[in-house]
C-alpha atoms as a PDB file:
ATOM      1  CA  UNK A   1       0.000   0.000   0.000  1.00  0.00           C
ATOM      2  CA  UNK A   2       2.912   2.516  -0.613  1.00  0.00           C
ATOM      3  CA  UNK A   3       0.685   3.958  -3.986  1.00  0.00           C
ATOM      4  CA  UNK A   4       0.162   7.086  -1.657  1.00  0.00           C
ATOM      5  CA  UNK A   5       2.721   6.986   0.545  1.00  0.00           C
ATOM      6  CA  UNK A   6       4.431  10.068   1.699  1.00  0.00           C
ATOM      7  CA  UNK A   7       2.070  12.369  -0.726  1.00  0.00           C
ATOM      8  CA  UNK A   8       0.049  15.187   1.390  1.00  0.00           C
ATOM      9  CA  UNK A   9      -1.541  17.300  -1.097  1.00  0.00           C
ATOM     10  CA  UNK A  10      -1.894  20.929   0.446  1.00  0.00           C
ATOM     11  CA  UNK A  11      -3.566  23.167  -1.939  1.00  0.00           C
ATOM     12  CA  UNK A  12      -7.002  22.424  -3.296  1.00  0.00           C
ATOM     13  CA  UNK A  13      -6.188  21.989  -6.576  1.00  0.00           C
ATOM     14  CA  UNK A  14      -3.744  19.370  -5.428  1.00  0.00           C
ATOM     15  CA  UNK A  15      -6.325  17.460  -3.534  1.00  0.00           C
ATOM     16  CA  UNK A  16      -8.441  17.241  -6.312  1.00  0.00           C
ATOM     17  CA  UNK A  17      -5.478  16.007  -8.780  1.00  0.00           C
ATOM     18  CA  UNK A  18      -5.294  13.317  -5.975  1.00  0.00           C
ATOM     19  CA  UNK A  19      -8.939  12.424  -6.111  1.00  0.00           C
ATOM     20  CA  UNK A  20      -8.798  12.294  -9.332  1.00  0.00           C
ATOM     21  CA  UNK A  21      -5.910  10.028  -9.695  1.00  0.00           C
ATOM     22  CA  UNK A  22      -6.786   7.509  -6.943  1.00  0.00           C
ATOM     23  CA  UNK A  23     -10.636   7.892  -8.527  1.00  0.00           C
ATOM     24  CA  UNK A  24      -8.991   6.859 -12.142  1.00  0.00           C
ATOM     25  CA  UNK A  25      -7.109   3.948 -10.333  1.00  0.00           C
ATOM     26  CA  UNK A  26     -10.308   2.559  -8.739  1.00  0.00           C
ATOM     27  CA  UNK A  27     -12.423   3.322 -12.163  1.00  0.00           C
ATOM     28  CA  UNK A  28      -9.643   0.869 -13.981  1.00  0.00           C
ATOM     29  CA  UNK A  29     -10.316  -1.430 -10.992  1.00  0.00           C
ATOM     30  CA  UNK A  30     -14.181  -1.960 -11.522  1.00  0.00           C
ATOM     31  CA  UNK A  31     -14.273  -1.562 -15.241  1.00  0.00           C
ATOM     32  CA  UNK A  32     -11.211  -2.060 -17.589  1.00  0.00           C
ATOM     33  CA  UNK A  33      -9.399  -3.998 -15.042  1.00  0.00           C
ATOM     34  CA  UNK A  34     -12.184  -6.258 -13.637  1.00  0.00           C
ATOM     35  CA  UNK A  35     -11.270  -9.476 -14.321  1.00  0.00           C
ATOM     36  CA  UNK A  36      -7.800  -8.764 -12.198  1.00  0.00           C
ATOM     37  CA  UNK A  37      -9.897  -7.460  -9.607  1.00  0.00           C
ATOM     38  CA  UNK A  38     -12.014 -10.017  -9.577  1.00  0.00           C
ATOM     39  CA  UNK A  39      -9.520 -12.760  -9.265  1.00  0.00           C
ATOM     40  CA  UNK A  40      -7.686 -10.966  -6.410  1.00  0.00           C
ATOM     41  CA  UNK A  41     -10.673 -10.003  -4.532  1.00  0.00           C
ATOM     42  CA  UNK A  42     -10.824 -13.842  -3.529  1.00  0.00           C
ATOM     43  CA  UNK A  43     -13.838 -14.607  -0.154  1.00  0.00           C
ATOM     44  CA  UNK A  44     -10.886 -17.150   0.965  1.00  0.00           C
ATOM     45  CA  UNK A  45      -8.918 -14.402   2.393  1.00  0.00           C
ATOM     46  CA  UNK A  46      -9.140 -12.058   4.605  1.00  0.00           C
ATOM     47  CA  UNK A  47     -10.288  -9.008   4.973  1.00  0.00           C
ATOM     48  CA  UNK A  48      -9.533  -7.220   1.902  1.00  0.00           C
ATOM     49  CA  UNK A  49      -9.485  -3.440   0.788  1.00  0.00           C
ATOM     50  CA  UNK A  50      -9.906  -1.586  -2.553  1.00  0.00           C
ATOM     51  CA  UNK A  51      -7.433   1.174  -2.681  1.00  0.00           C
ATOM     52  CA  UNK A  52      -6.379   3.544  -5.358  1.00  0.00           C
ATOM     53  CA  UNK A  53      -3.519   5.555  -5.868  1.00  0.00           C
ATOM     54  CA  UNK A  54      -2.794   9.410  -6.735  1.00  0.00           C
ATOM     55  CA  UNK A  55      -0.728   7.675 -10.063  1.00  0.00           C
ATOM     56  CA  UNK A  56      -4.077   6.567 -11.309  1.00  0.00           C
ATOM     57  CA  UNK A  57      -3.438   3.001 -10.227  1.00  0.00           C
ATOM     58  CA  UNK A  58      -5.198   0.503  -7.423  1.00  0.00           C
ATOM     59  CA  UNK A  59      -4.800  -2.758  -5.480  1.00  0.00           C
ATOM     60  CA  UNK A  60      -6.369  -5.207  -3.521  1.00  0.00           C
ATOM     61  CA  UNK A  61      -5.031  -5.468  -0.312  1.00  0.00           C
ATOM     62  CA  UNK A  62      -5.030  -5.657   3.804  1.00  0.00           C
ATOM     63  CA  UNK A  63      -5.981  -2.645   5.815  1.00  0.00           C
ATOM     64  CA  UNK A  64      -3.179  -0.652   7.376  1.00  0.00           C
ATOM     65  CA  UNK A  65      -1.831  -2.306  10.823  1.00  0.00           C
ATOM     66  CA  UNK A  66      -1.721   1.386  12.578  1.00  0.00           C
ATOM     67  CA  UNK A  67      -4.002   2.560  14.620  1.00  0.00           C
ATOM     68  CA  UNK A  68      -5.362   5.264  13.855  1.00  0.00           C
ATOM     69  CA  UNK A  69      -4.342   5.134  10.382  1.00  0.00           C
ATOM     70  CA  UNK A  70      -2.340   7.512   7.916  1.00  0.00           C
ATOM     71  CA  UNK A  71      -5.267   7.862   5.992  1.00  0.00           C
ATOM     72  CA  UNK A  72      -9.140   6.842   5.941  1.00  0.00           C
ATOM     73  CA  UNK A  73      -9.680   3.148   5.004  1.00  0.00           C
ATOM     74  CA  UNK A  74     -11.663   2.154   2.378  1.00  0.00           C
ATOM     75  CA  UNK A  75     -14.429  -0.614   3.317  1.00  0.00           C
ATOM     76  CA  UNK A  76     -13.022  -3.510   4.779  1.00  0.00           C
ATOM     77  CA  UNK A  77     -14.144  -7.137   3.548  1.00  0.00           C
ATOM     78  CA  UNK A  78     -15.504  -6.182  -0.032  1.00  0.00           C
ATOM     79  CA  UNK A  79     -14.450  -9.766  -0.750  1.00  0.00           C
ATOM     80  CA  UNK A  80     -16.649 -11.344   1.627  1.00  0.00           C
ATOM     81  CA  UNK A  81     -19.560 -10.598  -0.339  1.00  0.00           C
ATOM     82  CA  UNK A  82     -18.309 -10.994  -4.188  1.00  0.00           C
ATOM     83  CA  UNK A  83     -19.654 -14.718  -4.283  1.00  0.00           C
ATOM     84  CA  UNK A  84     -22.910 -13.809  -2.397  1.00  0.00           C
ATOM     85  CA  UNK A  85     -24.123 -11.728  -5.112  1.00  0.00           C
ATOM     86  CA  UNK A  86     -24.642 -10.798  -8.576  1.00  0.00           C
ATOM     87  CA  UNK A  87     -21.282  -9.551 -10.105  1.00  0.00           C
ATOM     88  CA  UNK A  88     -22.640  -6.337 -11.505  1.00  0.00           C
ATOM     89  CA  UNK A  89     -24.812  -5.833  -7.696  1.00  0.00           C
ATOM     90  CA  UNK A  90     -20.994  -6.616  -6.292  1.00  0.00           C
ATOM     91  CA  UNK A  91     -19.263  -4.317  -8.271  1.00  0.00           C
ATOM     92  CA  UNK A  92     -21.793  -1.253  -7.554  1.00  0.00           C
ATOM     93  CA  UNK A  93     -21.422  -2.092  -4.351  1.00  0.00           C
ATOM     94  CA  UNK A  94     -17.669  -1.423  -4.281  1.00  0.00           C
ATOM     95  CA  UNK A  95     -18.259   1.056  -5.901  1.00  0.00           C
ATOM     96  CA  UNK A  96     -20.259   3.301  -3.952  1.00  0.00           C
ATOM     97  CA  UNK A  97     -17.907   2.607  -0.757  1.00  0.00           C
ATOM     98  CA  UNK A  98     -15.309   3.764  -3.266  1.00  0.00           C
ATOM     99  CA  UNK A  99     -17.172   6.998  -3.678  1.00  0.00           C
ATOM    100  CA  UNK A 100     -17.325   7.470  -0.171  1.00  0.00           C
ATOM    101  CA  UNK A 101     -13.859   6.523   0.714  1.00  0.00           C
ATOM    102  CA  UNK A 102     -12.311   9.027  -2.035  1.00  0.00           C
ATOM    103  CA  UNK A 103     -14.240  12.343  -0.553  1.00  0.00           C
ATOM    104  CA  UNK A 104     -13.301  10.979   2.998  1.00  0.00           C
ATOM    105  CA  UNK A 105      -9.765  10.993   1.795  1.00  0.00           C
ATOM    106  CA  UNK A 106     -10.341  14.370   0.041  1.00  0.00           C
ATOM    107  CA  UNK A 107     -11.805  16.388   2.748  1.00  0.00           C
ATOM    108  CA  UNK A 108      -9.339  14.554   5.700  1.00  0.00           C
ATOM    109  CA  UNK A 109      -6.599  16.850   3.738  1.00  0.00           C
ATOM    110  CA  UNK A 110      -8.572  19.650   3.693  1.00  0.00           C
ATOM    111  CA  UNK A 111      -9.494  19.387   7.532  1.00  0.00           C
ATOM    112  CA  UNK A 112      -5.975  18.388   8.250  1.00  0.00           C
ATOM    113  CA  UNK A 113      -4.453  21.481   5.779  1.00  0.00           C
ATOM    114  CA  UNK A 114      -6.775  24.249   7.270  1.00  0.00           C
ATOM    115  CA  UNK A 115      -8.843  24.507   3.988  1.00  0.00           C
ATOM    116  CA  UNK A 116     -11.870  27.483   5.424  1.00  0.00           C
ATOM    117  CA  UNK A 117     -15.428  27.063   3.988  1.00  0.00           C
ATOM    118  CA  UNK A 118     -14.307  28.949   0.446  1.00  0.00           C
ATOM    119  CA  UNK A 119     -12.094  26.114  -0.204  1.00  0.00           C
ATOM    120  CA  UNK A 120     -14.144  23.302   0.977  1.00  0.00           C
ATOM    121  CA  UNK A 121     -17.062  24.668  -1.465  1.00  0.00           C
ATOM    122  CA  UNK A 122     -14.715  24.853  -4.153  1.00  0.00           C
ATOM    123  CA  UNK A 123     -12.900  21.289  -3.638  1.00  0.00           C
ATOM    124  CA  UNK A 124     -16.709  19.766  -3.405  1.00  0.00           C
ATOM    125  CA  UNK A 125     -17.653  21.706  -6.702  1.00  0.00           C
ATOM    126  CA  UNK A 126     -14.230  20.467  -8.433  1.00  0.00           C
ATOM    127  CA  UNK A 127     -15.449  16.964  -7.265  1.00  0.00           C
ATOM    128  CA  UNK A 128     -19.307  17.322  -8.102  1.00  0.00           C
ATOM    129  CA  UNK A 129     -18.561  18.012 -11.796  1.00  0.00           C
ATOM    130  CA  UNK A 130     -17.505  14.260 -12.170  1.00  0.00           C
ATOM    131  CA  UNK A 131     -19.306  11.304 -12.350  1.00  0.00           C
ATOM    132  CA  UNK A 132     -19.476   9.272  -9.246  1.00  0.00           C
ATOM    133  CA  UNK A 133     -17.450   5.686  -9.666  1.00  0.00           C
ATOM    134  CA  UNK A 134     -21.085   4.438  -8.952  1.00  0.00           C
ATOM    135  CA  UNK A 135     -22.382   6.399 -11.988  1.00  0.00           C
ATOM    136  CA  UNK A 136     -19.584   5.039 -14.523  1.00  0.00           C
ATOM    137  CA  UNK A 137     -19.615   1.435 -13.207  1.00  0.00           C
ATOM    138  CA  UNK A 138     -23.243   1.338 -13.848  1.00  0.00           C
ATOM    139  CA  UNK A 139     -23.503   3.317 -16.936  1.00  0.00           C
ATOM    140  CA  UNK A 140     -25.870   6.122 -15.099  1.00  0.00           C
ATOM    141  CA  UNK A 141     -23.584   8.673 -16.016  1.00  0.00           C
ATOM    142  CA  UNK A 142     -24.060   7.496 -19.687  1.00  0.00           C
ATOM    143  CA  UNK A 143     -27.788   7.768 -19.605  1.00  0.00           C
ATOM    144  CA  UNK A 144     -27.877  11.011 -17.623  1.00  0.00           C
ATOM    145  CA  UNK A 145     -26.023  12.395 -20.114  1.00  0.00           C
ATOM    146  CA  UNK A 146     -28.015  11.050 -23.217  1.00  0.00           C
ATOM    147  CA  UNK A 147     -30.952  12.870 -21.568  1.00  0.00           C
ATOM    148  CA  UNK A 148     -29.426  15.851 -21.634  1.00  0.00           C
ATOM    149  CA  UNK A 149     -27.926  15.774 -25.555  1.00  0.00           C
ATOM    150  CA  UNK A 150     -30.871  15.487 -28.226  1.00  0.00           C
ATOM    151  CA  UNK A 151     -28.454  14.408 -30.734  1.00  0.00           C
ATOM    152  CA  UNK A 152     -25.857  12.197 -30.385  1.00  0.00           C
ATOM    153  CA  UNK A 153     -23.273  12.386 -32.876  1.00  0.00           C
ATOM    154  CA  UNK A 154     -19.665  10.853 -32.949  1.00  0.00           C
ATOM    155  CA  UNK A 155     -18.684  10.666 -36.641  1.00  0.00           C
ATOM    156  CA  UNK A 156     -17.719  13.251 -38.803  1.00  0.00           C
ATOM    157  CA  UNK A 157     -20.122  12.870 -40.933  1.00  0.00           C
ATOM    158  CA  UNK A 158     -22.704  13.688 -38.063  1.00  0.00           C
ATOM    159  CA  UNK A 159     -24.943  10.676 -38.206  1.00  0.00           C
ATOM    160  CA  UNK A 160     -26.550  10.005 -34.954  1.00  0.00           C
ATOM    161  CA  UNK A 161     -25.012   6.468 -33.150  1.00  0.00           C
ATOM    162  CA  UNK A 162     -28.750   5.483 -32.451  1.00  0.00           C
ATOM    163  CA  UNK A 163     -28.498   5.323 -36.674  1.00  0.00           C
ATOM    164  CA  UNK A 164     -25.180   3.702 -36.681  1.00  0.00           C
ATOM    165  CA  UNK A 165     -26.383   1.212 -34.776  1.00  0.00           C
ATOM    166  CA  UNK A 166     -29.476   0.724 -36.383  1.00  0.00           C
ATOM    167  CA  UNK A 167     -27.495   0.323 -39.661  1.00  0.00           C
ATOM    168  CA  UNK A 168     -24.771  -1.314 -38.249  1.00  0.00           C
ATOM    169  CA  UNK A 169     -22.080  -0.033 -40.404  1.00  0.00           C
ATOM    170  CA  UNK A 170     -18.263  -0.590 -39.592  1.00  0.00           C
ATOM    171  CA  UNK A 171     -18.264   3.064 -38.817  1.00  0.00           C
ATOM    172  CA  UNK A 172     -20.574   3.238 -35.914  1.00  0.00           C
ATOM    173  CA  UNK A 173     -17.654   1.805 -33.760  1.00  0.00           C
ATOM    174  CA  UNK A 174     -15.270   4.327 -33.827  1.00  0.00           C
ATOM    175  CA  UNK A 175     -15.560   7.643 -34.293  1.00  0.00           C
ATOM    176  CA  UNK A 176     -11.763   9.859 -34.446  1.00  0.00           C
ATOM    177  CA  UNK A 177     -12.810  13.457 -35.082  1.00  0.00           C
ATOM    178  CA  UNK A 178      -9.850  15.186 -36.447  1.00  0.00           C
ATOM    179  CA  UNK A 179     -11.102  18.692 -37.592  1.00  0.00           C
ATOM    180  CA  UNK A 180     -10.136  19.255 -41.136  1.00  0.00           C
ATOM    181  CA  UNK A 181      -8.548  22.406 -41.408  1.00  0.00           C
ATOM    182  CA  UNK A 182     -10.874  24.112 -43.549  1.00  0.00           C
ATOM    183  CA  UNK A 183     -14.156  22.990 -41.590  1.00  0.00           C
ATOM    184  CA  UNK A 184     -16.456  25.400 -39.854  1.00  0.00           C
ATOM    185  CA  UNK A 185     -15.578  26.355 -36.331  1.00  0.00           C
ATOM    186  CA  UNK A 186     -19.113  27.093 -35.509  1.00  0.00           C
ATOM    187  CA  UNK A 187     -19.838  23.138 -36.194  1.00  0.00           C
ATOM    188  CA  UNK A 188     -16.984  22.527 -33.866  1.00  0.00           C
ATOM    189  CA  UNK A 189     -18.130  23.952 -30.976  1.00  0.00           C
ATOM    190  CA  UNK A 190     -22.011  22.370 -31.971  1.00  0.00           C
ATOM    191  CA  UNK A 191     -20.672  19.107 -31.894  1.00  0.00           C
ATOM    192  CA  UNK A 192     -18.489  19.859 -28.642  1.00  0.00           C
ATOM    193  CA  UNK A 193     -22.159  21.065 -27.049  1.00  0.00           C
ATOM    194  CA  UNK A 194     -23.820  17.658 -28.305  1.00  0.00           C
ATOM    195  CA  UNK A 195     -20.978  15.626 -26.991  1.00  0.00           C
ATOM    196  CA  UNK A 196     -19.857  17.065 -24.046  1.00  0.00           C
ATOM    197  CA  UNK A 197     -21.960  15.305 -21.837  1.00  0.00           C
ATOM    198  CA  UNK A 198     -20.731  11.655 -23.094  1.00  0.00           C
ATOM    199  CA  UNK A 199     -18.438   9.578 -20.753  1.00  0.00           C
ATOM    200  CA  UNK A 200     -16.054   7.401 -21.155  1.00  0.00           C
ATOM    201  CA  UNK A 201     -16.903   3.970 -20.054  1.00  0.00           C
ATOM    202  CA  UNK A 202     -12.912   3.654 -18.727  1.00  0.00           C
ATOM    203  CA  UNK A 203     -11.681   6.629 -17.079  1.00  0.00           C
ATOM    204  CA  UNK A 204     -15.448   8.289 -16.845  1.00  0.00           C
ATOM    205  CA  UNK A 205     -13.718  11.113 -18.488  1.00  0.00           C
ATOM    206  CA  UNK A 206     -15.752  13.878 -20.739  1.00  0.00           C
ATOM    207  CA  UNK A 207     -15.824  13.178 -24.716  1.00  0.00           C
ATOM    208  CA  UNK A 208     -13.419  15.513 -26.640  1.00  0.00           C
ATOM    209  CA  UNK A 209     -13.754  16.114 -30.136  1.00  0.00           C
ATOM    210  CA  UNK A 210      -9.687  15.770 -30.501  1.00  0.00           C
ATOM    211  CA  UNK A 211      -9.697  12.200 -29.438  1.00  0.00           C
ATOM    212  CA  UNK A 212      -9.963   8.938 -30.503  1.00  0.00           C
ATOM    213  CA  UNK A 213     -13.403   7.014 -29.023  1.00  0.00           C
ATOM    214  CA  UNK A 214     -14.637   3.419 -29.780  1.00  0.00           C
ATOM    215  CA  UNK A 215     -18.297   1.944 -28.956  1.00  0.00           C
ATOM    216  CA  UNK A 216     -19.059  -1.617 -27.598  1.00  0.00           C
ATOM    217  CA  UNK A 217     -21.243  -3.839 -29.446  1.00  0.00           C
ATOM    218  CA  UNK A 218     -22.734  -5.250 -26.667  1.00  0.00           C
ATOM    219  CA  UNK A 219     -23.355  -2.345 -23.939  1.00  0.00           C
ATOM    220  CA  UNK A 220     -23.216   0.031 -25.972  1.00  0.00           C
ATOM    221  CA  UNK A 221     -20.701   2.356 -23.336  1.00  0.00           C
ATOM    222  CA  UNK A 222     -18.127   4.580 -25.417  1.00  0.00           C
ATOM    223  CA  UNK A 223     -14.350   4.389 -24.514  1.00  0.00           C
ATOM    224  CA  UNK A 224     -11.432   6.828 -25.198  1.00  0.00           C
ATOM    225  CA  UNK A 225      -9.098   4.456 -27.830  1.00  0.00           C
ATOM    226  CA  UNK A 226      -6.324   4.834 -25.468  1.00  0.00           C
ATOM    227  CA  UNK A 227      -8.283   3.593 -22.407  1.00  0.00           C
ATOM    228  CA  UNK A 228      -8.734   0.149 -23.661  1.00  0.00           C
ATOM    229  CA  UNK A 229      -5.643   0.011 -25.872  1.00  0.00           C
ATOM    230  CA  UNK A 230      -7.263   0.420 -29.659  1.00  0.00           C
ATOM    231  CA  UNK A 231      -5.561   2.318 -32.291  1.00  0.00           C
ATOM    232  CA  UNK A 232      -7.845   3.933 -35.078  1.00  0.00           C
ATOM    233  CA  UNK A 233      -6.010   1.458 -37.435  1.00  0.00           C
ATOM    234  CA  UNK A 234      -6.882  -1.559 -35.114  1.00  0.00           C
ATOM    235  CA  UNK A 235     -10.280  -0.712 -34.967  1.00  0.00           C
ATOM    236  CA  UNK A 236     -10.507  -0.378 -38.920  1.00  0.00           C
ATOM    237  CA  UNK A 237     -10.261  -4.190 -38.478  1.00  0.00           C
ATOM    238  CA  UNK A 238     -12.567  -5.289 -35.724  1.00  0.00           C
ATOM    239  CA  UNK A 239     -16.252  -6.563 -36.801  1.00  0.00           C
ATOM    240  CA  UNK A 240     -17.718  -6.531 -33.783  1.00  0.00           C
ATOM    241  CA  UNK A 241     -15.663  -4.261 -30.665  1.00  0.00           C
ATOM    242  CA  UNK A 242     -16.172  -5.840 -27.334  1.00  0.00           C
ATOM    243  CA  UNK A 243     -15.307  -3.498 -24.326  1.00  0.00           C
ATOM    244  CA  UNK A 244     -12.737  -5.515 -21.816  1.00  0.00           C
ATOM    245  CA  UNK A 245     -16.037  -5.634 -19.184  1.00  0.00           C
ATOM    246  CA  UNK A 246     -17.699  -7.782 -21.473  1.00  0.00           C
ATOM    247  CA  UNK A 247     -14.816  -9.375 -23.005  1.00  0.00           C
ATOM    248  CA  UNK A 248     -14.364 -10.607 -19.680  1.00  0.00           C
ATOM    249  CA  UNK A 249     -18.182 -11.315 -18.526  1.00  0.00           C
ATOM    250  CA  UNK A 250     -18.670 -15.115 -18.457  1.00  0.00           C
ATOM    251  CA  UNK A 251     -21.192 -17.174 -15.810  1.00  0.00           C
ATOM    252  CA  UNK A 252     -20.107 -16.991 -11.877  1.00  0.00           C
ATOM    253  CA  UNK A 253     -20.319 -19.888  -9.973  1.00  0.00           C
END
């Protein structure tokens, strides 16, 4: 557990870098990185912890042996319960004592750094303008944000991805919008207004017209390319793109 070791963030814009890197670890964790998780989260061993890092990255482990602790602890025992339940019940489950744990560890800085009410409003309105790890495990954040955008377009060619997917074209998996340098800035900024609001499935991140993003076939969640490791080139070649959550689904004992 030496992820976060030694790191005391002191400003609030350096708590909220940490949030969001140990929030990025724990997303990888529950969504990208499941099946690790899964595997290590194992109901024949003890009491186990989720914990993510500042450097985006998480593990599976013991709680701390001091008393009181160097930090919060995340819920103790979420292995315990992974065989009890339904994987995706399990999984929200972590991840809404994630949530918790990362604005405990948040606001324990800001107690233990002096932050006044100013900068405890403005380190819960950094946080509040990201989806909860609840909200990207369980694709909420995806349909809140398809309620708010009444056109969802990903290709350059602006065709919805309700009609790529009704058509089913090789296209409607990918979408890499690279602005020509001639094209209308006003259509820009439209498309950044229609897309804003779309996730990615991965790092819960917002969409950005600048980036490479790829579409499962089977839940239909949107991923930055780099998140799951697909190249526009790679995905020139894939029939049918499974995400690594449902790459990895298969029946639980």
């Amino acid at each position: 557990m030496d992820g976060g070791a030694q790191y005391n963030p002191r400003t609030v814009e350096e708590v909220f870098r940490d949030f969001k890197g140990r929030r990025a670890g724990m997303i990888k964790a529950l969504t990208t990185d499941v099946e690790e998780f899964y595997q290590q989260s194992d109901p024949e061993k003890e009491n186990l912890c989720l914990y993510g890092y500042p450097n985006e990255q998480w593990e599976v482990n013991l709680p701390a042996e001091e008393v009181p602790p160097e930090l919060p602890e995340p819920a103790l025992g979420i292995n315990f319960a992974r065989d009890g339940m339904q994987e995706k019940d399990w999984l929200s489950l972590v991840a809404v004592h994630s949530d918790a744990w990362l604005l405990a560890v948040a606001f324990y800085f800001g107690a233990r750094f002096g932050f006044d009410k100013a900068d405890r409003k403005r380190l819960f309105t950094m946080i509040n303008e990201l989806p909860t790890i609840f909200e990207v495990v369980t694709g909420s954040a995806k349909k809140q944000a398809k309620e708010k955008s009444t056109v969802s377009t990903h290709l350059s060619s602006n065709k919805s991805k309700s009609d790529m997917k009704g058509r089913g074209s090789e296209s409607s998996k990918y979408s890499n919008k690279l602005p020509a340098k001639d094209e209308d800035e006003g259509l820009d900024e439209e498309e950044d207004e229609e897309h804003g609001e779309t996730l990615c499935g991965a790092c819960g991140e917002n969409y950005a017209s600048d980036e490479f993003w790829i579409c499962c076939d089977i839940c239909e969640k949107w991923f930055h390319g780099k998140c799951v490791k697909i190249t526009p080139a790679r995905a020139e070649h894939i029939k049918q793109y499974k995400c690594p959550t449902c790459s990895n689904k298969r029946a639980r004992p």
